[in-house]
N, C-alpha and C. Protein backbone atom coordinates (compact mmCIF):
# COMPACT_ATOMS: atom_id res chain seq x y z
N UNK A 1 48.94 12.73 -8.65
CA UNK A 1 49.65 12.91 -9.91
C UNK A 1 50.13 11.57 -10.46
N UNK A 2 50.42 10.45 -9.34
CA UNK A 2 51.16 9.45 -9.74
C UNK A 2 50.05 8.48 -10.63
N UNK A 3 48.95 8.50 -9.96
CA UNK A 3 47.55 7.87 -10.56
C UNK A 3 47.40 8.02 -11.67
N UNK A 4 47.18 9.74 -12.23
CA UNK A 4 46.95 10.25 -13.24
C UNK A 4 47.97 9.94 -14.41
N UNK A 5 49.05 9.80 -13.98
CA UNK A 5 50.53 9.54 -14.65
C UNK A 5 50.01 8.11 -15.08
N UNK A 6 49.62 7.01 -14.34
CA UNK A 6 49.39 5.55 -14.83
C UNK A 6 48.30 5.47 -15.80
N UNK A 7 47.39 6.20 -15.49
CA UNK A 7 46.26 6.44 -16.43
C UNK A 7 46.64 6.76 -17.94
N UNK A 8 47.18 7.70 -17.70
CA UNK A 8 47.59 8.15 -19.29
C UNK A 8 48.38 7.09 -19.84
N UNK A 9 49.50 6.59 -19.18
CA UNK A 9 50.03 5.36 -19.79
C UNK A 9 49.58 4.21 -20.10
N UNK A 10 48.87 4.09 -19.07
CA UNK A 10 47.91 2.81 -19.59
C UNK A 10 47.21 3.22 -20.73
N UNK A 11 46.64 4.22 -20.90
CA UNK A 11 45.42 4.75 -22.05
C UNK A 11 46.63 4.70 -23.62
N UNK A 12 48.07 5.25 -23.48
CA UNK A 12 48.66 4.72 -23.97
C UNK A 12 49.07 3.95 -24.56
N UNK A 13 48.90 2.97 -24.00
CA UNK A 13 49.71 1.57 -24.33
C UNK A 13 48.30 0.65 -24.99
N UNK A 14 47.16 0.67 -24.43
CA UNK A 14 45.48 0.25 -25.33
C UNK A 14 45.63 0.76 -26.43
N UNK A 15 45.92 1.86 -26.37
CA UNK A 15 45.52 2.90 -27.68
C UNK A 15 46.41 1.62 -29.05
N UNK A 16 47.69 2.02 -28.61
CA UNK A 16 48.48 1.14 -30.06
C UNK A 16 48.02 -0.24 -30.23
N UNK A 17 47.57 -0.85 -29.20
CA UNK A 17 46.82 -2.13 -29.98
C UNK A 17 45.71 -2.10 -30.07
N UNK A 18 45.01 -1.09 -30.41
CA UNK A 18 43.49 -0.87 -30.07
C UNK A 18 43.14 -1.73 -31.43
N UNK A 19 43.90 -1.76 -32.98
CA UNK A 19 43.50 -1.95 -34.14
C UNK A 19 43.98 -3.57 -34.38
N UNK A 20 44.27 -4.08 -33.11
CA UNK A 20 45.27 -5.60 -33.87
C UNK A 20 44.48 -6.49 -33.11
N UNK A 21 42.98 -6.26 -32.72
CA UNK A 21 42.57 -7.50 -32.34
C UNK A 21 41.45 -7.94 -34.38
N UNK A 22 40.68 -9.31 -34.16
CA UNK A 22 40.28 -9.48 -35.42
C UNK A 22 38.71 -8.74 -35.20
N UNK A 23 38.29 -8.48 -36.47
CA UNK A 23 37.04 -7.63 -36.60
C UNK A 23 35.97 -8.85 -35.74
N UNK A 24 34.80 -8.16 -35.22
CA UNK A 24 34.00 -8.98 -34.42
C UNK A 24 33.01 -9.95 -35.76
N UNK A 25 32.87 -10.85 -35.19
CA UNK A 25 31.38 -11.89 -36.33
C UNK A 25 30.51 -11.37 -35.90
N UNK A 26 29.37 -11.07 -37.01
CA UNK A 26 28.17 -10.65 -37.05
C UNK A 26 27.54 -11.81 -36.20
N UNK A 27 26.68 -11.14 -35.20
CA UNK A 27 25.94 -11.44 -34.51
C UNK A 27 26.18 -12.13 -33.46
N UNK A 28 27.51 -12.51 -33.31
CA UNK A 28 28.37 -12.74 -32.24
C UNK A 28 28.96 -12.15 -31.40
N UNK A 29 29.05 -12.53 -29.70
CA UNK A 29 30.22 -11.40 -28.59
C UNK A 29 31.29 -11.90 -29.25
N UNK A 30 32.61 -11.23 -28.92
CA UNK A 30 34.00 -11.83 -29.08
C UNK A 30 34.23 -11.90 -27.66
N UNK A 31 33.88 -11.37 -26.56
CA UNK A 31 34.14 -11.79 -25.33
C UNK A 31 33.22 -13.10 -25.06
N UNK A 32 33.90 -13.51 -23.72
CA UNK A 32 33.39 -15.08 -23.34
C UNK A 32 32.13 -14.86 -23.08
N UNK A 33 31.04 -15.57 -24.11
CA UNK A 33 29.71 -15.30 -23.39
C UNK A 33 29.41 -16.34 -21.79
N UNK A 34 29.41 -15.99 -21.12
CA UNK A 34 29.03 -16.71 -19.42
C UNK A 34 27.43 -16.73 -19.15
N UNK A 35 26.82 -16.57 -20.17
CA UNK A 35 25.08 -16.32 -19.40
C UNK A 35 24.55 -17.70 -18.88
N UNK A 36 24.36 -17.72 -17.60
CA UNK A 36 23.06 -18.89 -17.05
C UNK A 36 24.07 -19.24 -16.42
N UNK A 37 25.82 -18.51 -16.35
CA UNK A 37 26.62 -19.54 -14.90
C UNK A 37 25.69 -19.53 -13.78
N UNK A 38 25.63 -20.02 -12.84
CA UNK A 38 25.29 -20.43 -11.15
C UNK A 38 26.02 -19.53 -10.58
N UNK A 39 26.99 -18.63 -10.60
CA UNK A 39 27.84 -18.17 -9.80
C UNK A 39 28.13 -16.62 -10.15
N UNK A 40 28.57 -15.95 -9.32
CA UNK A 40 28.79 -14.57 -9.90
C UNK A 40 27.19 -13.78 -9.68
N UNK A 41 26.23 -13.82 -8.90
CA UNK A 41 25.13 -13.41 -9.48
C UNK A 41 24.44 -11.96 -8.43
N UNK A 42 25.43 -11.87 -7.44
CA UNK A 42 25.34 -10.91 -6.45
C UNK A 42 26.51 -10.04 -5.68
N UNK A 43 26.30 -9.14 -4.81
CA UNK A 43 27.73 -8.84 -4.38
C UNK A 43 26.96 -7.84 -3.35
N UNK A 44 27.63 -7.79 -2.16
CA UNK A 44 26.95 -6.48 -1.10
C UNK A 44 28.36 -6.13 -0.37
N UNK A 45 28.62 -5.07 -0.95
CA UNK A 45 30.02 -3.97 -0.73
C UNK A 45 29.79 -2.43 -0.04
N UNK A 46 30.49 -1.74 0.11
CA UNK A 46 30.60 -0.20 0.20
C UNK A 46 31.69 0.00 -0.91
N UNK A 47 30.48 1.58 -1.37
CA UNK A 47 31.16 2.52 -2.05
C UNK A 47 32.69 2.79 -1.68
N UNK A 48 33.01 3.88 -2.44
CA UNK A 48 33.96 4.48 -1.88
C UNK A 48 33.68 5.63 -0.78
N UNK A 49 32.50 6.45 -1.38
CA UNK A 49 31.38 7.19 -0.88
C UNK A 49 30.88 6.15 0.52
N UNK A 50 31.20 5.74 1.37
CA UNK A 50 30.89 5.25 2.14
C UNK A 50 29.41 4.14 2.02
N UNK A 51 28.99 4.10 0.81
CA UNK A 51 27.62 3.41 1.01
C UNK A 51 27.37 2.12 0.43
N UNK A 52 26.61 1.38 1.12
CA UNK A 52 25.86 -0.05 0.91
C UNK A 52 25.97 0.00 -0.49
N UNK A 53 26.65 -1.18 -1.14
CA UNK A 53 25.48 -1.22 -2.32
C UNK A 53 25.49 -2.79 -2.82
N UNK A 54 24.60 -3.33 -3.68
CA UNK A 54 24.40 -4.59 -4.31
C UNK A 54 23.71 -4.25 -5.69
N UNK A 55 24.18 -5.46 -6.13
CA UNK A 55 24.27 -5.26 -7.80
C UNK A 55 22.93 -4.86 -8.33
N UNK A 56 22.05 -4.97 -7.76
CA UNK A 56 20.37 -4.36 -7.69
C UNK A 56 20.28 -2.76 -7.97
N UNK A 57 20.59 -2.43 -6.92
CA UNK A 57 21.38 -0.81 -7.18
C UNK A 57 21.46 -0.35 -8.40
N UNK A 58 22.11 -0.92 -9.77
CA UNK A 58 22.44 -0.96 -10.96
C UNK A 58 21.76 -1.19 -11.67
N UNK A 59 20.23 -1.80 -11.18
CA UNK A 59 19.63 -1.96 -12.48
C UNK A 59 19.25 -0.84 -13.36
N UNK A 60 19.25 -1.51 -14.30
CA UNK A 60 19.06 -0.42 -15.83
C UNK A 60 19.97 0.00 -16.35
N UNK A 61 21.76 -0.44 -15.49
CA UNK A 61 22.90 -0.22 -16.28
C UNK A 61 23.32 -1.44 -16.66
N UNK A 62 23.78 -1.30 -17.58
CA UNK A 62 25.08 -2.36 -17.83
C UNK A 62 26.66 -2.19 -16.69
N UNK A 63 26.99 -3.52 -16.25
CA UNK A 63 27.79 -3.59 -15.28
C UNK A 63 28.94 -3.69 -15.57
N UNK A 64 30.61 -3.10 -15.21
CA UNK A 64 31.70 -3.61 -15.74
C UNK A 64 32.65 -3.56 -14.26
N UNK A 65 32.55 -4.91 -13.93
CA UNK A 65 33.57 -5.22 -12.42
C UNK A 65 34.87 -5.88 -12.48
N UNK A 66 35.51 -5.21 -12.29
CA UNK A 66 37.03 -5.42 -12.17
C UNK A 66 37.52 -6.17 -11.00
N UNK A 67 38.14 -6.85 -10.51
CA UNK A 67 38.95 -7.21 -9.07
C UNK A 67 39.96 -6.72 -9.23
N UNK A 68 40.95 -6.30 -8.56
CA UNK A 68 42.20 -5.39 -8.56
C UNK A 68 43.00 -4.62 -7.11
N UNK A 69 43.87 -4.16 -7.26
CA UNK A 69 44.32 -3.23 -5.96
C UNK A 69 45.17 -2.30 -6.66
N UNK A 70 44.92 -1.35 -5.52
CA UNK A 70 45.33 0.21 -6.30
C UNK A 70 47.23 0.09 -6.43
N UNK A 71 47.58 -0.71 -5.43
CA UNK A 71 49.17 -0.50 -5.85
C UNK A 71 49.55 -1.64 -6.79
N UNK A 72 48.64 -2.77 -7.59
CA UNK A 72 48.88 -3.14 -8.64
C UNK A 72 49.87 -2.46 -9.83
N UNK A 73 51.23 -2.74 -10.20
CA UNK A 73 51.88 -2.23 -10.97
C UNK A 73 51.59 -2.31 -12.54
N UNK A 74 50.62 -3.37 -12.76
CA UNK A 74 50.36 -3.26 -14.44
C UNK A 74 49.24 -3.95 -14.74
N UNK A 75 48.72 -5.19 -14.25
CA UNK A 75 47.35 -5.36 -15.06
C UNK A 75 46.49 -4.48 -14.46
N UNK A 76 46.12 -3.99 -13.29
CA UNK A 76 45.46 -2.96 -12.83
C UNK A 76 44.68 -1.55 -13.68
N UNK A 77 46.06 -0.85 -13.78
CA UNK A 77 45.65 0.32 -13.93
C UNK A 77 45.69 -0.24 -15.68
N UNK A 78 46.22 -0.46 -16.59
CA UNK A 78 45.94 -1.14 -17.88
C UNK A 78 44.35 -1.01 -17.88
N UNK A 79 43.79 -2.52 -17.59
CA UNK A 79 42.29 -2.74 -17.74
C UNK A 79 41.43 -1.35 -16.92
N UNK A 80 41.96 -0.68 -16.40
CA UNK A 80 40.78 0.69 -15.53
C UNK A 80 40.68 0.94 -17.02
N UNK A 81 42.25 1.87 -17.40
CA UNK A 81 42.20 2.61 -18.48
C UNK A 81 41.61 1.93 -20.00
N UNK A 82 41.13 1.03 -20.50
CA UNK A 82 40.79 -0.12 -20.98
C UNK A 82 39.26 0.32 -20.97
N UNK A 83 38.85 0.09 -19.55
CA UNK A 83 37.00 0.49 -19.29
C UNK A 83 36.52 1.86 -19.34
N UNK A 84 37.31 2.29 -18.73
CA UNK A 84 37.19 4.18 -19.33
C UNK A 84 37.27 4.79 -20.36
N UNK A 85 38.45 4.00 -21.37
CA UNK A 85 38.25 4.41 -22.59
C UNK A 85 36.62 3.86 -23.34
N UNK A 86 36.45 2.37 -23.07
CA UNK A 86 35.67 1.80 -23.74
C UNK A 86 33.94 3.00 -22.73
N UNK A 87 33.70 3.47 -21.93
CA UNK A 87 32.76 4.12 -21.59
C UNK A 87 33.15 5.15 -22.64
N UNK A 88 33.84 5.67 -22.59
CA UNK A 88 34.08 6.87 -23.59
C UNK A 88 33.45 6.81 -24.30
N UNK A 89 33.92 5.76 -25.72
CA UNK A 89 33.27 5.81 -26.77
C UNK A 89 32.28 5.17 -27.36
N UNK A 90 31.61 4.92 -26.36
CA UNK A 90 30.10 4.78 -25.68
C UNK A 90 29.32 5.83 -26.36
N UNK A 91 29.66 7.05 -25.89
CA UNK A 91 28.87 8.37 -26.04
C UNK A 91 27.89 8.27 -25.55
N UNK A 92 26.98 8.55 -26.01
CA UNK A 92 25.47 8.78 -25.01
C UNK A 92 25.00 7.69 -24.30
N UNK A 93 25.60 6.50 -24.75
CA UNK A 93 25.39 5.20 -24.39
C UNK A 93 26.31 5.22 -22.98
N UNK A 94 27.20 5.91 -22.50
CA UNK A 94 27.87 5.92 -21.59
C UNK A 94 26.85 5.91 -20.18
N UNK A 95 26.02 6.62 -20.11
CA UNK A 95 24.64 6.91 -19.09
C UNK A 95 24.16 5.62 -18.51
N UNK A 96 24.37 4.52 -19.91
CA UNK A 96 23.87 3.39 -19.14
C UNK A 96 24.46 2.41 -18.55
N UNK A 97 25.82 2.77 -18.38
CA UNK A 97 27.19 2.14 -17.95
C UNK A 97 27.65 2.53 -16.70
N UNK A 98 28.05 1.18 -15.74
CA UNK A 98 29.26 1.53 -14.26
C UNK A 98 29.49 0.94 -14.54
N UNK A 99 30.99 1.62 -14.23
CA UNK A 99 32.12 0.50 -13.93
C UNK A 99 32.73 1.01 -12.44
N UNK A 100 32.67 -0.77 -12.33
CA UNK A 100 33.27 -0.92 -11.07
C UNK A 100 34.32 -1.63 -10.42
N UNK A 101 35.33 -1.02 -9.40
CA UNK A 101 36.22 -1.50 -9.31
C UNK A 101 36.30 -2.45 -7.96
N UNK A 102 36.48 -3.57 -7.47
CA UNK A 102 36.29 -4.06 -6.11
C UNK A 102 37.95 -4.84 -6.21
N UNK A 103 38.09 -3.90 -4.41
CA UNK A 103 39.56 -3.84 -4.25
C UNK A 103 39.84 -5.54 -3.38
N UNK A 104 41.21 -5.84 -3.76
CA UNK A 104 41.60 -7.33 -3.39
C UNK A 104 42.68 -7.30 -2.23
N UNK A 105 42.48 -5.72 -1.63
CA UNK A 105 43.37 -5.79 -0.60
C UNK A 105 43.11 -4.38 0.37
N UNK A 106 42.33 -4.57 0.51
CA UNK A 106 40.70 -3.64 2.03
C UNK A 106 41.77 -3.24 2.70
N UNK A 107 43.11 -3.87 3.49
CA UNK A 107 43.88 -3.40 4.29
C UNK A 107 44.29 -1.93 3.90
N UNK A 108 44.81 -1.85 2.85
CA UNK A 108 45.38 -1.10 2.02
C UNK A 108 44.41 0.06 1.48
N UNK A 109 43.56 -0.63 0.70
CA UNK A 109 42.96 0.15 -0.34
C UNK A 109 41.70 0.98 0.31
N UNK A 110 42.15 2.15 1.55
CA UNK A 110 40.94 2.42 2.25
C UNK A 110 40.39 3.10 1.38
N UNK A 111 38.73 3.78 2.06
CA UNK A 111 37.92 4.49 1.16
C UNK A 111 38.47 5.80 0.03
N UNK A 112 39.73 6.82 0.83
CA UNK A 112 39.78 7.80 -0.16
C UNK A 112 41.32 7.05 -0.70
N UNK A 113 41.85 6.17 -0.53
CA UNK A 113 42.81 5.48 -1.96
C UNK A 113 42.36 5.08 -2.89
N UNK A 114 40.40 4.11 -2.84
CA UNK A 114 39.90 4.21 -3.62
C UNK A 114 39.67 5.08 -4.54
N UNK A 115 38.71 6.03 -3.76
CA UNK A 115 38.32 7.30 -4.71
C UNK A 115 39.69 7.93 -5.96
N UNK A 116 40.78 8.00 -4.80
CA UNK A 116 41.80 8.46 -5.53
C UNK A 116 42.12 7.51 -6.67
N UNK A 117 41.86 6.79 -6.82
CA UNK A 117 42.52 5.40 -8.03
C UNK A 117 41.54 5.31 -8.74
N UNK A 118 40.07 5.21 -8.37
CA UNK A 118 39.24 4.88 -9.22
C UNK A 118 38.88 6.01 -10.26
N UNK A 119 38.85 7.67 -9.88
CA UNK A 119 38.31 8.85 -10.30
C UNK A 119 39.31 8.94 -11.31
N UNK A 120 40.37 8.73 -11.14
CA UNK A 120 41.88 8.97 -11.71
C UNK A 120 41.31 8.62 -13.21
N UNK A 121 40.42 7.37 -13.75
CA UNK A 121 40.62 6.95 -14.51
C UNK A 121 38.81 7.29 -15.00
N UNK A 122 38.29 7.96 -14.43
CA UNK A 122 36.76 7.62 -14.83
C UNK A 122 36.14 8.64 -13.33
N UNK A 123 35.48 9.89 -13.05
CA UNK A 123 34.94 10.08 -12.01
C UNK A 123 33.69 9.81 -11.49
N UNK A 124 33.12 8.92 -12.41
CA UNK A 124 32.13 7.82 -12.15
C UNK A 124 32.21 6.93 -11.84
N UNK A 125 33.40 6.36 -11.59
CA UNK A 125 33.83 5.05 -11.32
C UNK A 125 33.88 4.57 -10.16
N UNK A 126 32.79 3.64 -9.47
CA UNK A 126 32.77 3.75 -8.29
C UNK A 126 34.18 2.52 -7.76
N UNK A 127 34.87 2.69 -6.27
CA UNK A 127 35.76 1.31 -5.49
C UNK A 127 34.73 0.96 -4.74
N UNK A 128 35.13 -0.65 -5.07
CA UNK A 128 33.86 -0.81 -3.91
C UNK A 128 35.11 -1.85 -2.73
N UNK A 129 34.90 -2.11 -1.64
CA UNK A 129 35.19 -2.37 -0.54
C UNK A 129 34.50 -2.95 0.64
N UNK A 130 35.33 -4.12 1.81
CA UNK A 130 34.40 -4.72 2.70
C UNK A 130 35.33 -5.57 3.75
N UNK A 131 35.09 -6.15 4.23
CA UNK A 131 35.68 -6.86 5.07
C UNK A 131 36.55 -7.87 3.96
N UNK A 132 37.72 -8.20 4.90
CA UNK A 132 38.58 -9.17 4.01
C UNK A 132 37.53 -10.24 3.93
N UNK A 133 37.18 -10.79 4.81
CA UNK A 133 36.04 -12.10 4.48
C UNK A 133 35.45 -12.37 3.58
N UNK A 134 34.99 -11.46 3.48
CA UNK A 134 33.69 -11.16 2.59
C UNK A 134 34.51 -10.37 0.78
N UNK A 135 35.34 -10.12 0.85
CA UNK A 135 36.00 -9.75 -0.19
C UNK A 135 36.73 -11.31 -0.72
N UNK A 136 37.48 -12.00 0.41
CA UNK A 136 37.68 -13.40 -0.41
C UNK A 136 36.58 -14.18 -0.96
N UNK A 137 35.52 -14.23 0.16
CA UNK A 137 34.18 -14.63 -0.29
C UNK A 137 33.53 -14.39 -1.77
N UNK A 138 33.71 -13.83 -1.92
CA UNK A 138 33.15 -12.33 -3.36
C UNK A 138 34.37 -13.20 -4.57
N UNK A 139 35.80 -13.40 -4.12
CA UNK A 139 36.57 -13.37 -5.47
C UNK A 139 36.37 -14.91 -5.73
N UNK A 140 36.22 -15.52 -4.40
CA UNK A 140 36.54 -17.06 -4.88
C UNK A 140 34.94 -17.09 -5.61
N UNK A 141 34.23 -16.44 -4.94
CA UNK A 141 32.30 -16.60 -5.93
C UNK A 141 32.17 -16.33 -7.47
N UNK A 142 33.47 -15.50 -8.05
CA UNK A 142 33.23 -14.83 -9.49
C UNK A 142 34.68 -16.11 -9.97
N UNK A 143 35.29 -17.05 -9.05
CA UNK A 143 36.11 -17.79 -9.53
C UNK A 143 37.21 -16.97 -9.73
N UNK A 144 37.63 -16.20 -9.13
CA UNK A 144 38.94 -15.56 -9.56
C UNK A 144 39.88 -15.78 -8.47
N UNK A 145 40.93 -15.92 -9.45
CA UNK A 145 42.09 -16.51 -8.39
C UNK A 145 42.86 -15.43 -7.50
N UNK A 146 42.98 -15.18 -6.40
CA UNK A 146 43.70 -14.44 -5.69
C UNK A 146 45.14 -15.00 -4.81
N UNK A 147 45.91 -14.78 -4.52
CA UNK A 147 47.10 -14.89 -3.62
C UNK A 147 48.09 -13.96 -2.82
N UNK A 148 47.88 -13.77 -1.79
CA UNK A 148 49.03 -12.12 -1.14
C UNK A 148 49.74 -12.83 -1.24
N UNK A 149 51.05 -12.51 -1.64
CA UNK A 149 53.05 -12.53 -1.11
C UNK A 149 52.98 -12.47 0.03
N UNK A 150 54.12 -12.82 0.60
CA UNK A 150 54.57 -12.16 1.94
C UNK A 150 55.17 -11.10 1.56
N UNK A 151 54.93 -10.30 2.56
CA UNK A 151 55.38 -9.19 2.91
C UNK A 151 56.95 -8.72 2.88
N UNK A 152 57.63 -7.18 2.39
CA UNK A 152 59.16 -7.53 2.32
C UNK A 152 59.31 -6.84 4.05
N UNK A 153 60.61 -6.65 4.30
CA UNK A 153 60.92 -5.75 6.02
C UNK A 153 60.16 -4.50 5.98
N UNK A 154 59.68 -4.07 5.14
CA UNK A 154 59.37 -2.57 5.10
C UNK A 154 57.93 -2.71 5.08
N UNK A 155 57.19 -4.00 4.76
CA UNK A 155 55.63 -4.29 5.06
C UNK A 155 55.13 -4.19 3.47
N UNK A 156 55.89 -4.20 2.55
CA UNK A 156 54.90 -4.00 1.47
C UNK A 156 54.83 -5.59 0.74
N UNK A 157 53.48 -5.74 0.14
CA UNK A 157 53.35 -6.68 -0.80
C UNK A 157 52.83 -7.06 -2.31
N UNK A 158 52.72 -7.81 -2.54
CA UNK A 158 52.00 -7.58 -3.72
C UNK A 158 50.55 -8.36 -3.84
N UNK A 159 49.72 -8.79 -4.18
CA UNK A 159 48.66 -9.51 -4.58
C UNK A 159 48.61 -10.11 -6.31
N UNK A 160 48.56 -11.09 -6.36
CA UNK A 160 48.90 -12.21 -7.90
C UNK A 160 46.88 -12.19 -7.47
N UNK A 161 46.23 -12.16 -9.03
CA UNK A 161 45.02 -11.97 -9.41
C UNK A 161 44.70 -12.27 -10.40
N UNK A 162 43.76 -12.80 -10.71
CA UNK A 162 43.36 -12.99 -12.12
C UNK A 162 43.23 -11.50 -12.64
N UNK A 163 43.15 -11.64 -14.30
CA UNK A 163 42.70 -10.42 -14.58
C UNK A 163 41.14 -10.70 -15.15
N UNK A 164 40.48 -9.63 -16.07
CA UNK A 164 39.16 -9.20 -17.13
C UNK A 164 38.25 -8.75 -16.45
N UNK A 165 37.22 -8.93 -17.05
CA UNK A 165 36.04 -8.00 -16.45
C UNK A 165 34.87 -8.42 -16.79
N UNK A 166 34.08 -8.52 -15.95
CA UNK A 166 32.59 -8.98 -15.64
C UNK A 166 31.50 -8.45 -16.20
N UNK A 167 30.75 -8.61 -16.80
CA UNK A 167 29.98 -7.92 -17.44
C UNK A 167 28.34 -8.02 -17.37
N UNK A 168 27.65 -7.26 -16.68
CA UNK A 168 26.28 -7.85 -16.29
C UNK A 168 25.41 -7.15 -17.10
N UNK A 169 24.59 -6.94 -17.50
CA UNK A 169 23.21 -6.72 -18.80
C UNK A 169 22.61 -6.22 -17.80
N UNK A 170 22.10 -4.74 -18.08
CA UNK A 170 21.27 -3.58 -17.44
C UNK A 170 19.86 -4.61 -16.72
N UNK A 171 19.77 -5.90 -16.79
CA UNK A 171 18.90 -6.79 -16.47
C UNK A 171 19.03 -6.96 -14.90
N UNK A 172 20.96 -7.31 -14.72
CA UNK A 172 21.22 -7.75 -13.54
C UNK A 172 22.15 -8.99 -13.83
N UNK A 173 21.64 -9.68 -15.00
CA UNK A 173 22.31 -11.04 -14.98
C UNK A 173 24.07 -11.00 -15.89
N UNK A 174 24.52 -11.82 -15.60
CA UNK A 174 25.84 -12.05 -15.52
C UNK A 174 25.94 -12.34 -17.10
N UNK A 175 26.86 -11.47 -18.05
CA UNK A 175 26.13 -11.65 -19.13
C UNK A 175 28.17 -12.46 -19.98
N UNK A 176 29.12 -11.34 -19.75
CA UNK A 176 30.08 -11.68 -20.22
C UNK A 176 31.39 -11.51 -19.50
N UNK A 177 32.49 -12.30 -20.05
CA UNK A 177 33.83 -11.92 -19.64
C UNK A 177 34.68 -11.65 -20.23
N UNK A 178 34.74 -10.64 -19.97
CA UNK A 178 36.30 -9.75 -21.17
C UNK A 178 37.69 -10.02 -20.67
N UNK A 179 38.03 -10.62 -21.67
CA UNK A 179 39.48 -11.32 -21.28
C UNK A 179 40.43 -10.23 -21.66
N UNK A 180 41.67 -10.40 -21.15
CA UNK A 180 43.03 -9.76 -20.67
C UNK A 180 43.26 -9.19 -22.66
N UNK A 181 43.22 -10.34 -23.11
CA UNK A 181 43.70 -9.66 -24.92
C UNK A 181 42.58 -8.93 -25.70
N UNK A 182 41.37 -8.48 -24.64
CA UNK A 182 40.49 -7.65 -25.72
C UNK A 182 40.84 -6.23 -26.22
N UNK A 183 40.63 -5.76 -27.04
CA UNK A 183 41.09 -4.49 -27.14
C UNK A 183 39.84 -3.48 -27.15
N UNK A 184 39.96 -2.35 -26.79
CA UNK A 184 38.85 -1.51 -26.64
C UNK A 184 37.94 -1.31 -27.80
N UNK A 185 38.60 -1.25 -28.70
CA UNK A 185 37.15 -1.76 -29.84
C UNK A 185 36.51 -2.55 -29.77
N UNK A 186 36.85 -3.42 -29.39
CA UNK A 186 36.25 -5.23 -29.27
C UNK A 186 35.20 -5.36 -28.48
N UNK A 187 35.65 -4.90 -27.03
CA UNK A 187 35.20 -4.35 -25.78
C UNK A 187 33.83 -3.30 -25.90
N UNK A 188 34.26 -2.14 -26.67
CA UNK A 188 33.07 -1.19 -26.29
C UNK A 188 32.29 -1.75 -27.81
N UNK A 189 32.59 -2.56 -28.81
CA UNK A 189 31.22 -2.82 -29.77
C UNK A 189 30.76 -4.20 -28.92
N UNK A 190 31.00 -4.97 -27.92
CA UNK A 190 30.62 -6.40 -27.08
C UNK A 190 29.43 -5.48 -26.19
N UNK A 191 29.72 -4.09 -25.30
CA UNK A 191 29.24 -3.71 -24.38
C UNK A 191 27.91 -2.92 -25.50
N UNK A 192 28.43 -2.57 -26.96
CA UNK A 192 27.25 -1.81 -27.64
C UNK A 192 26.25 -2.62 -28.04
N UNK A 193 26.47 -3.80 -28.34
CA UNK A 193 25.51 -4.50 -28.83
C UNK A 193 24.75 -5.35 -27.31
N UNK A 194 25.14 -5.44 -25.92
CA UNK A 194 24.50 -6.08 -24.85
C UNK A 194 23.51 -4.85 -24.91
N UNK A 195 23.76 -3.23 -25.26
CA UNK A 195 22.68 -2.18 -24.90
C UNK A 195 21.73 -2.66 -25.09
N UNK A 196 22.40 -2.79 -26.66
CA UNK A 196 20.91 -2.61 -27.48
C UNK A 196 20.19 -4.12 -27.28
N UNK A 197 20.85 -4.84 -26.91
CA UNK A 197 19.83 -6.15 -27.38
C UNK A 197 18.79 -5.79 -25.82
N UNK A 198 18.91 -4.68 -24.89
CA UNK A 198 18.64 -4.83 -23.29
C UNK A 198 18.18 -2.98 -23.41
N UNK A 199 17.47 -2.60 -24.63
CA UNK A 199 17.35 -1.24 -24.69
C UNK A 199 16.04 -0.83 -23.75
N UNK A 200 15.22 -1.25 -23.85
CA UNK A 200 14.19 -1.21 -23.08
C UNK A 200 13.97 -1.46 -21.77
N UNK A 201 15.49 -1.39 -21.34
CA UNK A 201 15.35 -1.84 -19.75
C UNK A 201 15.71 -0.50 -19.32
């Protein structure tokens, strides 16, 4: 319930600035175009569903990867609700879309906390998960900054993260980055026009 409760608020709180970012330029992303970085260009995780997967897996969708942890108090669940809306109004175009969430704190975020956090907001939405190693490995590779707190007496902490979202072209390749001030219009006409320019894949 508590999930579902963040969801709606987050979906909330997008919604009223959905209209105050500036209209997009013709023939331009408004997100950061990143194509031809060196970095970012793979990933081999488990589902939440318990299974293998790498960004191969995906071909023929368009990709949307988040870094995050489920007890994140606000950029978290914000940007889920952010990508779920923007699949939404997708519409049929939604089919050719995952989004995915890869958790920044494995201790914590086992397989069904995933499910529970990720479905909350999207029941397509896969968590993906792995060894801490290989999860720092993964954030410092997409350049994103991570840091745990210490811990308070009672064992809880927080994790400091970059925020946005990754964006790979039904190709495979690493196409954009949606920064923290996009708004879901911005967002799902950036993700409508990567379709189409990648329709035939």
């Amino acid at each position: 319930m508590l999930l579902k409760s963040l969801a709606v608020i987050a979906l909330a709180l997008i919604t009223v600035a959905c209209d105050q970012q500036p209209s997009q330029s013709p023939g331009r992303f408004t997100s950061t175009e990143i194509t031809g970085v060196p970095w970012g260009q793979d990933f081999d995780l488990t589902d939440h569903l318990g299974r293998p997967l790498k960004l191969a897996d995906f071909r023929g969708k368009a990709v949307m990867l988040f870094f995050g942890y489920t007890n994140c108090p606000d950029i978290c669940p914000v940007t889920m609700a952010k990508m779920a809306s923007v699949v939404k109004d997708l519409g049929d175009g939604r089919q050719r879309v995952q989004g995915l969430f890869v958790t920044l704190d494995p201790a914590r975020d086992t397989a069904p906390v995933l499910k529970k956090f990720v479905t909350a907001f999207n029941p397509d939405f896969l968590g993906l998960t792995g060894e801490a190693a290989a999860i720092t490995a993964l954030a410092k590779e997409f350049k994103m900054f991570v840091a745990v707190r210490e811990a308070d007496p009672q064992g809880r902490y927080d994790v400091d993260h970059g925020g946005g979202v990754f964006v790979f072209d039904p190709s495979g390749r690493l196409r954009l980055f949606m920064r923290d001030d996009l708004s879901v219009d911005v967002m799902t006409a950036d993700l409508t026009r990567l379709l189409r320019d990648n329709r035939s894949l």
